[in-house]
Protein backbone atom coordinates (compact mmCIF):
# COMPACT_ATOMS: atom_id res chain seq x y z
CA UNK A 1 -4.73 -6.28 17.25
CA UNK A 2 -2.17 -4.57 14.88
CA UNK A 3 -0.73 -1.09 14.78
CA UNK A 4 0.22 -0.13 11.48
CA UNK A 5 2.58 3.11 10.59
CA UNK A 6 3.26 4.52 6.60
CA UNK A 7 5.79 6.49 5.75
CA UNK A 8 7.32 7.52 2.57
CA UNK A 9 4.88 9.91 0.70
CA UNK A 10 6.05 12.92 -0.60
CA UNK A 11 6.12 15.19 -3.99
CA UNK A 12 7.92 13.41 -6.90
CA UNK A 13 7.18 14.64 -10.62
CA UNK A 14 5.36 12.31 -13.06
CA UNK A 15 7.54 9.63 -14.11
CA UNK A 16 9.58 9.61 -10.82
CA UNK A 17 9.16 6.92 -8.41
CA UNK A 18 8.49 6.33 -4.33
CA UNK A 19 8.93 3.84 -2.10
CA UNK A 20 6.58 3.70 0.85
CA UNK A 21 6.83 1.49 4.06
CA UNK A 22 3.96 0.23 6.54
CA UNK A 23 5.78 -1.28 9.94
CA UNK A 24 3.96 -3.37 12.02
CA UNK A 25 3.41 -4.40 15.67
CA UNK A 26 2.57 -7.96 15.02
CA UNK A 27 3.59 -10.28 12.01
CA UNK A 28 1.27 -12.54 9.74
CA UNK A 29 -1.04 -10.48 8.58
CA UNK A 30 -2.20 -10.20 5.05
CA UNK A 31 -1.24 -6.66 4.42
CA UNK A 32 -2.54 -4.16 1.43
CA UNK A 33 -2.24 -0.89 0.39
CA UNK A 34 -5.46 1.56 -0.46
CA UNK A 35 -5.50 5.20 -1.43
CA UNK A 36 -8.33 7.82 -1.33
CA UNK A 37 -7.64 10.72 -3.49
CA UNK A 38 -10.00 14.21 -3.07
CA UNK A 39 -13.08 13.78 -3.10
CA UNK A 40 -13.03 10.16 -4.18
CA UNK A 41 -13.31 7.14 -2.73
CA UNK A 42 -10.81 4.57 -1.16
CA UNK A 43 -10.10 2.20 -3.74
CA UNK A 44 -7.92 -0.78 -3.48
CA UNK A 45 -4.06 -0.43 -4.80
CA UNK A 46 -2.29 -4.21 -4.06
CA UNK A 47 -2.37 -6.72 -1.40
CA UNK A 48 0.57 -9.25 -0.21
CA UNK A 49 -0.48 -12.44 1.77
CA UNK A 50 1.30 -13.16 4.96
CA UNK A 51 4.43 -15.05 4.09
CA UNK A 52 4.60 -12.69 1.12
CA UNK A 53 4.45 -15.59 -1.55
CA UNK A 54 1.34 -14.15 -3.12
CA UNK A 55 0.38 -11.00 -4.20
CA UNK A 56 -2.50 -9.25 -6.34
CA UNK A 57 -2.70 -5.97 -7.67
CA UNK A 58 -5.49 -3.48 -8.99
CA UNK A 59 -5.22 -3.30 -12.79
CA UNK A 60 -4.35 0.58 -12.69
CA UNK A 61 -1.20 -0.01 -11.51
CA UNK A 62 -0.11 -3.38 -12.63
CA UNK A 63 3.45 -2.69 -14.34
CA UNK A 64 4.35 -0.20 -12.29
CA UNK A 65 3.41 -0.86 -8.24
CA UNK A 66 5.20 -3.50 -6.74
CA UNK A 67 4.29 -4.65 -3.09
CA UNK A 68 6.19 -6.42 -0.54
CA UNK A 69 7.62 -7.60 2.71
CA UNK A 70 10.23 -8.10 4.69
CA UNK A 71 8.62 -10.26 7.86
CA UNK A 72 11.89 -10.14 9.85
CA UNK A 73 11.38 -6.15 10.20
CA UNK A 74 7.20 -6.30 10.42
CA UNK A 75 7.16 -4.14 7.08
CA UNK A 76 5.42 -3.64 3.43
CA UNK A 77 6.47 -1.89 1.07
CA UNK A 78 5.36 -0.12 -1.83
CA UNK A 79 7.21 0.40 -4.66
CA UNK A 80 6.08 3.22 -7.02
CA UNK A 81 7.74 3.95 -10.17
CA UNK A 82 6.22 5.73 -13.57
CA UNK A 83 3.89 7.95 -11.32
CA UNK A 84 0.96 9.42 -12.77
CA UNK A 85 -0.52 12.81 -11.48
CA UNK A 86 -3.36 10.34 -11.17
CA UNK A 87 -1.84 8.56 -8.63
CA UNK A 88 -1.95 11.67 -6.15
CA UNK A 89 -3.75 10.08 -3.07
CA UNK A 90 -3.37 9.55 0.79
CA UNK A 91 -2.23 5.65 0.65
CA UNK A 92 -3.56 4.10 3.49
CA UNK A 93 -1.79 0.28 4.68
CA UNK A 94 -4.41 -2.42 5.47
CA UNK A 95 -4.17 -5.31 7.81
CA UNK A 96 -6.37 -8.70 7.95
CA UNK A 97 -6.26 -12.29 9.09
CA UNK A 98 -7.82 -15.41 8.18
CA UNK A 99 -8.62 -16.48 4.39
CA UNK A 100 -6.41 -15.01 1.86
CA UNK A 101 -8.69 -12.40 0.35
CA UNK A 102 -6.82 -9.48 -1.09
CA UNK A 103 -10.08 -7.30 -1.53
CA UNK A 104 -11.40 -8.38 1.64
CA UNK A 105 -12.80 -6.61 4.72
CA UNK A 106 -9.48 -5.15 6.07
CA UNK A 107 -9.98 -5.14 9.83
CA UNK A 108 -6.46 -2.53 10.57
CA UNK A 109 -5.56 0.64 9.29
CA UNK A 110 -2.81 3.33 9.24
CA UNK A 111 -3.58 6.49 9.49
CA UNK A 112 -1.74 7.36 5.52
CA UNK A 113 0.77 9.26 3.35
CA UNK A 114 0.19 11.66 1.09
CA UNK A 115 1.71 10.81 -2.42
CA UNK A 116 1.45 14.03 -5.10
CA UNK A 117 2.74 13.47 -8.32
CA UNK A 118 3.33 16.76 -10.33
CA UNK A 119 2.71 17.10 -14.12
């Protein structure tokens, strides 16, 4: 079992940019980001395999999300630049093991940061 922790969110005008961070209790874990805005549902943002050599992204923020890790510190990140009020969500970080399947079953979950972007 994993505990996973966000941090990061905030208020940040369109065009501005956040980084968030998910640490870990336990390494190698394929890791991925979510976010469930009001009254919508989750829907998948990006997803980093365990040794951080692969990555995959949803197509609504290709260009501007970047994910990653740092496996020495147990932590993802989530780079954010060119925000969209669109983007305003609760981002939730995902763990899973086994097969590399980025939109997978996701078996771990923080508990989220809000992100509001401002027009």
């Amino acid at each position: 079992q994993v505990q996973l922790v966000e941090s990061g969110g905030g208020l940040v005008q369109a065009g501005g940019s956040l980084r968030l961070s998910c640490a870990a209790s336990r390494s190698n874990y394929h890791m991925a980001w979510f976010r469930q805005a009001p009254e919508k549902e989750r829907e998948f943002v990006d997803a980093i395999n365990w040794s951080g050599t692969r990555t995959y992204y949803a197509d609504s923020v290709k260009g501007r999300f970047t994910i990653s890790r740092d496996n020495a510190k147990n932590t993802v990140y989530l780079q954010m630049n060119s925000l969209k009020p669109e983007d305003t969500a609760v981002y939730y970080c995902a763990a899973r093991n086994g097969l590399w399947l980025p939109m997978g079953q996701y078996d771990y979950w923080g508990q989220g940061t809000q992100v509001t972007v401002s027009s």
